[in-house]
Protein backbone atom coordinates (compact mmCIF):
# COMPACT_ATOMS: atom_id res chain seq x y z
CA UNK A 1 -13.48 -28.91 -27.85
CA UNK A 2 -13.15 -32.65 -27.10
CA UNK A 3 -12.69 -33.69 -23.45
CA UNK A 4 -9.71 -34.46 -21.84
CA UNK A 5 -8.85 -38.07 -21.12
CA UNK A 6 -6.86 -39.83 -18.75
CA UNK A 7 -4.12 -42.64 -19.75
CA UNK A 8 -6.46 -45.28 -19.92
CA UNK A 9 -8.66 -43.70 -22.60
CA UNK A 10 -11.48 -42.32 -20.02
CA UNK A 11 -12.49 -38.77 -19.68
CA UNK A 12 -10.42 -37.09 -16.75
CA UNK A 13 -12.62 -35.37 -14.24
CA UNK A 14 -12.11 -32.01 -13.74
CA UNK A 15 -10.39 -30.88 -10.57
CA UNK A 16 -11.30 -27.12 -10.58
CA UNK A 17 -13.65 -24.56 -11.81
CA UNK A 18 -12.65 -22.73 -14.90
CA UNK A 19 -11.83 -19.13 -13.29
CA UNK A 20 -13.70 -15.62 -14.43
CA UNK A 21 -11.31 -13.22 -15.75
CA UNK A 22 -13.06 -10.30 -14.61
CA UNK A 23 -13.53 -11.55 -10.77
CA UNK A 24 -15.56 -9.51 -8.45
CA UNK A 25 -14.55 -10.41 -5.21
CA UNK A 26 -11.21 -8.97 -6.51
CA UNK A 27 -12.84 -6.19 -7.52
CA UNK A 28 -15.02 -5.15 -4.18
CA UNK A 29 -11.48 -6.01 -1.88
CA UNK A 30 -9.87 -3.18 -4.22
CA UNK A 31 -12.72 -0.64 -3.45
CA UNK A 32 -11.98 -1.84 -0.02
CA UNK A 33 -8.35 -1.45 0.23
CA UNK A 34 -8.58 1.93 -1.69
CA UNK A 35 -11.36 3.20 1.05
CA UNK A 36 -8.79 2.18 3.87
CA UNK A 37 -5.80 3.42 2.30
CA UNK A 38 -7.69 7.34 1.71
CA UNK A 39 -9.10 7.10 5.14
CA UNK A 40 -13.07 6.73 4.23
CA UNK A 41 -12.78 3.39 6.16
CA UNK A 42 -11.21 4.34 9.29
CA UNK A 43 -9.18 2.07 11.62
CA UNK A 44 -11.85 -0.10 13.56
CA UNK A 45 -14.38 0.85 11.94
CA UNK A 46 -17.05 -1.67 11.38
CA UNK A 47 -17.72 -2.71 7.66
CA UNK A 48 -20.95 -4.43 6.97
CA UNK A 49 -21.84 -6.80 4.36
CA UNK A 50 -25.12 -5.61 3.64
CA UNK A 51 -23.75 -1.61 3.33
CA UNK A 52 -21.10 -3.12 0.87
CA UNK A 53 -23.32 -5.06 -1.09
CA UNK A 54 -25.78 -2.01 -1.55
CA UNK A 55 -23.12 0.54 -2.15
CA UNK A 56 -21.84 -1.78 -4.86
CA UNK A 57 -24.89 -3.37 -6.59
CA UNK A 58 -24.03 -6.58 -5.78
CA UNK A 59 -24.87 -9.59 -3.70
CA UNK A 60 -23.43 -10.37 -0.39
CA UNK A 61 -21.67 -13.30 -1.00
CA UNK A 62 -18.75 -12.00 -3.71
CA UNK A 63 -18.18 -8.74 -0.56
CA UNK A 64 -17.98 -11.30 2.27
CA UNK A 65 -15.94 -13.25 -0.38
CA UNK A 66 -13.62 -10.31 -0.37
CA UNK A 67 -13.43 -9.67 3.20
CA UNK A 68 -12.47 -13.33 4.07
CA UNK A 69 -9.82 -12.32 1.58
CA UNK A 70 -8.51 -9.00 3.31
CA UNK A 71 -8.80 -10.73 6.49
CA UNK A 72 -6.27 -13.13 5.03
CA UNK A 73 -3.77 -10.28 4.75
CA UNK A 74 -4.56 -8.43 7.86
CA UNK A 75 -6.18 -5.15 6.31
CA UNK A 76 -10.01 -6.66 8.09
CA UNK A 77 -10.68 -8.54 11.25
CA UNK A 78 -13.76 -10.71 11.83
CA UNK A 79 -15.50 -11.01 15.34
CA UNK A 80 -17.98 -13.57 15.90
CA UNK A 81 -21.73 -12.46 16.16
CA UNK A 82 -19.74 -9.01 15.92
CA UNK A 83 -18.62 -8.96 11.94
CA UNK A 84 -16.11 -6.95 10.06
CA UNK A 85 -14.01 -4.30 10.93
CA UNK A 86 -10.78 -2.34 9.76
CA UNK A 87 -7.77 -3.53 11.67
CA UNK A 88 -6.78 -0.66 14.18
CA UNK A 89 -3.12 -0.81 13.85
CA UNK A 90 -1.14 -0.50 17.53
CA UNK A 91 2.52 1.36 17.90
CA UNK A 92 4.29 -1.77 17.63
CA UNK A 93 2.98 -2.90 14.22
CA UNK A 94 3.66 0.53 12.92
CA UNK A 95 7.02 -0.02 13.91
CA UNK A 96 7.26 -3.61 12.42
CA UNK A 97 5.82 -1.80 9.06
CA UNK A 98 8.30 0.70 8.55
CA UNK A 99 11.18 -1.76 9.98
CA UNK A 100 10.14 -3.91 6.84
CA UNK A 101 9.63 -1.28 4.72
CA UNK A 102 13.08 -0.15 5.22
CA UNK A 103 14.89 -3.03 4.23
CA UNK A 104 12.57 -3.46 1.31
CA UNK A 105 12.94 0.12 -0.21
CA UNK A 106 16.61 -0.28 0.59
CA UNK A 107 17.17 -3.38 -1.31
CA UNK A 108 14.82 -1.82 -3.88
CA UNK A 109 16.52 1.16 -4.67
CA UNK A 110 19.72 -0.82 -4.84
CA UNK A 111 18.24 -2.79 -7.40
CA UNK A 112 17.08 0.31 -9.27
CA UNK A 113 20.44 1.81 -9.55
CA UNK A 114 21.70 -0.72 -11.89
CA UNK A 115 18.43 -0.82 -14.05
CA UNK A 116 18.09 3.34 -13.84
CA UNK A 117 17.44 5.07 -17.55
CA UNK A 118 17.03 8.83 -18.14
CA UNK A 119 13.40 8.28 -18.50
CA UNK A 120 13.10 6.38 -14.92
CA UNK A 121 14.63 9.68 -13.63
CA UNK A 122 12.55 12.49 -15.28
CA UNK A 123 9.46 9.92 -14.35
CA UNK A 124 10.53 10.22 -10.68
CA UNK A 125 11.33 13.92 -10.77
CA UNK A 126 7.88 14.55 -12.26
CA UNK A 127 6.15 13.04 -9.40
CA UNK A 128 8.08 14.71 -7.26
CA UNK A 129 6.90 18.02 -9.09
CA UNK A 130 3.32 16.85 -8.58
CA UNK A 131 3.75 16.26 -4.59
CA UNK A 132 5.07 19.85 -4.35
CA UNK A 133 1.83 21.10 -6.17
CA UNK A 134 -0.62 18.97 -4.48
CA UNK A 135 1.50 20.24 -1.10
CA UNK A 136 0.77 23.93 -1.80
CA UNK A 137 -2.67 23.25 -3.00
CA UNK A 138 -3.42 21.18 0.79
CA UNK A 139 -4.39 18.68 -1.05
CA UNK A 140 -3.56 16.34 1.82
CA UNK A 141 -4.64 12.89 0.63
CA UNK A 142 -3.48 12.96 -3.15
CA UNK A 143 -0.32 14.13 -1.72
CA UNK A 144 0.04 11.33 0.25
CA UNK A 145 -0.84 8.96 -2.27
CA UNK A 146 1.92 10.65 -4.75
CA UNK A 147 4.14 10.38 -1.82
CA UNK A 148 3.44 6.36 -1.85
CA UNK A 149 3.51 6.12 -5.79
CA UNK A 150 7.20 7.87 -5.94
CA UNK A 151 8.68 5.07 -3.74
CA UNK A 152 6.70 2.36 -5.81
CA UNK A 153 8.16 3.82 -9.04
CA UNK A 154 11.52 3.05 -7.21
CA UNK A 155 10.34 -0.55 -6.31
CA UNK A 156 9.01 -0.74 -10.04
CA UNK A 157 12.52 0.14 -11.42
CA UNK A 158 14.65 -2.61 -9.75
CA UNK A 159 12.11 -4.63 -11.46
CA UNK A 160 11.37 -7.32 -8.75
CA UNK A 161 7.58 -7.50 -9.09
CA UNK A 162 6.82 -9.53 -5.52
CA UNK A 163 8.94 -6.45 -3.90
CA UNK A 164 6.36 -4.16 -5.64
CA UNK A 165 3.04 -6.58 -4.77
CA UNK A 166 4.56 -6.65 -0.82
CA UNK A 167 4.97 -2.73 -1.20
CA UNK A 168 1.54 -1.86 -2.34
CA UNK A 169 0.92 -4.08 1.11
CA UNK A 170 3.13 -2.37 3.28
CA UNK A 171 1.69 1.30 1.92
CA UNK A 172 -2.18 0.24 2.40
CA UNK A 173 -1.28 -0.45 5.90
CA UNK A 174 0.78 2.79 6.72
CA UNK A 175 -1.87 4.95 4.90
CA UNK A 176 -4.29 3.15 7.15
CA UNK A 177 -2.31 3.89 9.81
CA UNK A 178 -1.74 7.95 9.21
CA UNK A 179 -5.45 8.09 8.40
CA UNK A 180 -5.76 8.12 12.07
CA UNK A 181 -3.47 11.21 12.68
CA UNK A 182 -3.88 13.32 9.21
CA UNK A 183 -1.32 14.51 7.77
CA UNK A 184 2.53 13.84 8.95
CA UNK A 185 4.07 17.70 8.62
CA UNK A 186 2.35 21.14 9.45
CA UNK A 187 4.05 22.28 5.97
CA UNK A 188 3.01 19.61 3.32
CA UNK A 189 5.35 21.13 1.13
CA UNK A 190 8.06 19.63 3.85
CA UNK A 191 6.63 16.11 2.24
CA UNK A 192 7.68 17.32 -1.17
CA UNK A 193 11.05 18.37 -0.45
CA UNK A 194 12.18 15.28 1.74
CA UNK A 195 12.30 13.26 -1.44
CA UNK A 196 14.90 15.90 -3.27
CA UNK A 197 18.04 13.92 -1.95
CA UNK A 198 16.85 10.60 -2.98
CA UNK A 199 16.33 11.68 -6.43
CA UNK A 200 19.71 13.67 -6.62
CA UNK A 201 21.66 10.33 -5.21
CA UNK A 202 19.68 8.35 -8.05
CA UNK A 203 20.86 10.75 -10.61
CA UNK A 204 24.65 10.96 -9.13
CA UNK A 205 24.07 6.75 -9.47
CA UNK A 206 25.40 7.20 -5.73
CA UNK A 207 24.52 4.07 -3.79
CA UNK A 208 26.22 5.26 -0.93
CA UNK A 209 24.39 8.19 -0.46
CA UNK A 210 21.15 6.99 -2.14
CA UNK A 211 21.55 4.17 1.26
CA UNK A 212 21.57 7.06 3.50
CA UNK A 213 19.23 9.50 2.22
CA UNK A 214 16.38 7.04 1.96
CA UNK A 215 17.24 5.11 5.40
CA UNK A 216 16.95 9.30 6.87
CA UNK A 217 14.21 9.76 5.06
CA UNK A 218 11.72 6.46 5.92
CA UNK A 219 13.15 7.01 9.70
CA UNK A 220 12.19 10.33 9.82
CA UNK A 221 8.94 9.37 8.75
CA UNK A 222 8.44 6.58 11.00
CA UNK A 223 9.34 8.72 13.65
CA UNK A 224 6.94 11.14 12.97
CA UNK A 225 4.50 8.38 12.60
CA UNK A 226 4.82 7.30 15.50
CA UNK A 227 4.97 10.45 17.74
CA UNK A 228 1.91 11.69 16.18
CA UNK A 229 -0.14 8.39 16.57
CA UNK A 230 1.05 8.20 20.37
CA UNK A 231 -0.06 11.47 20.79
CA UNK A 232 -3.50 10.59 19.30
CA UNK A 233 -4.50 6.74 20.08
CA UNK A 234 -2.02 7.14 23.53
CA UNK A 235 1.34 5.36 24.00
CA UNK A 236 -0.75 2.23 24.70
CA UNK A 237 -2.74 1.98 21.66
C-alpha cells in the first residue's frame, strides 16, 4: 500500500501507532475487574505486578499497563514505594453509587418502555427464573451476578449504549463493595423475588409504577448495603 502524502506531494509522517485488535492490557484489566467484582480481589487488597504477570503468562509491563488503566476509573489505587491495591470503598461513596445508579436505571427503564418487545420480556423473566434457582441452590455469587445482568438487560433495552458502559461501572464497584459483607438477605431467594414487580410494571407498560417499583427496589438495596457494611467496616469506614 503506497504511503500517504501530505499536500505538497511529501510523505505525511505518521502521528500514531497502528493499534492491536486483540489488546492485552484490555484483556488482564478484565480479569481484573472480574476478580474484584466476584470478590477474589478483596477491597484493599494489595495486587502485585509480578503475581499478575505470573498468574497470566505475561510480562509486567501490559498488567501495570492495565492497572494505570483501572486506576484511571477508580477500581485500583497506587501508593508510592507501596504499589497497587483494590480501592476500599467508604459509606459515602456507596451512597454516591447507588444515588447515581438510581437516576441511571430510572432513566433507563424509561427508555426501555418505549423500545420493550415480547422477547425483551420473556428474556428478563428468564433471568429472573435463573436468580430464583441460583437463590435456592446458595449459590451466592452467580446470584448476584444474575442480579446485576437483569438490570443491564434493562439498560440494554432503552438502547443507550454509554448508559450500559457507565452501568457495567457502577455494578463492578457495588459488587466490590458487597464483597466485603457477603450476601445482602439471609433468604437469597428474597433477591429473586424483589425483581417480580419490576417485571410485572414492564409487562403492564406502566411507567408509573415501573418508577416506583425500581426506585423501592435500588433503595431497599442501598439501604441494606449500607447497614450491613456499617455493621462490618464501622460507621466510619
Amino acid at each position: 500500500m503506497a504511503a500517504e502524502k501530505n499536500a505538497d506531494g511529501q510523505a505525511a509522517e505518521q502521528t500514531f501507532r497502528p493499534l492491536e485488535s486483540d489488546d492485552l492490557a484490555t484483556r488482564i484489566a478484565g480479569q481484573i475487574v472480574e476478580a474484584i467484582g466476584d470478590g477474589r480481589l478483596r477491597p484493599g487488597e494489595k495486587v502485585t505486578e509480578l503475581r499478575l504477570s505470573k498468574e497470566m503468562g505475561t510480562s509486567r509491563a501490559p498488567v501495570r499497563e492495565a492497572l494505570r488503566l483501572l486506576e484511571s476509573q477508580g477500581l485500583i489505587v497506587s501508593h508510592p514505594r507501596r504499589g497497587f491495591f483494590v480501592h476500599a470503598y467508604g459509606t459515602g461513596e456507596l451512597e454516591e453509587i447507588y444515588d447515581l445508579r438510581l437516576c441511571l436505571e430510572l432513566h433507563a427503564a424509561q427508555r426501555a418502555l418505549e423500545r420493550l418487545t415480547s422477547a425483551d420480556i420473556d428474556r428478563l423473566e428468564a433471568q429472573v427464573a435463573l436468580m430464583y434457582r441460583l437463590g435456592r441452590a446458595g449459590a451466592t455469587h452467580e446470584q448476584v451476578a444474575a442480579d446485576y445482568a437483569f438490570h443491564r438487560m434493562v439498560c440494554e433495552i432503552g438502547g443507550n449504549e454509554r448508559i450500559v458502559r457507565l452501568f457495567d461501572t457502577l455494578a463492578t464497584e457495588m459488587r466490590s463493595g458487597i464483597a466485603l459483607i457477603g450476601s445482602l438477605y439471609d433468604d437469597p431467594v428474597h433477591i429473586a423475588e424483589t425483581h417480580d414487580p419490576i417485571v410485572a410494571a414492564l409487562r403492564n407498560r406502566d411507567p408509573e409504577d415501573l418508577h416506583k417499583r425500581l426506585r423501592a427496589h435500588i433503595t431497599d438495596a442501598r439501604t441494606q448495603v449500607i447497614r450491613l457494611f456499617e455493621k462490618t467496616r464501622g460507621p466510619d469506614a
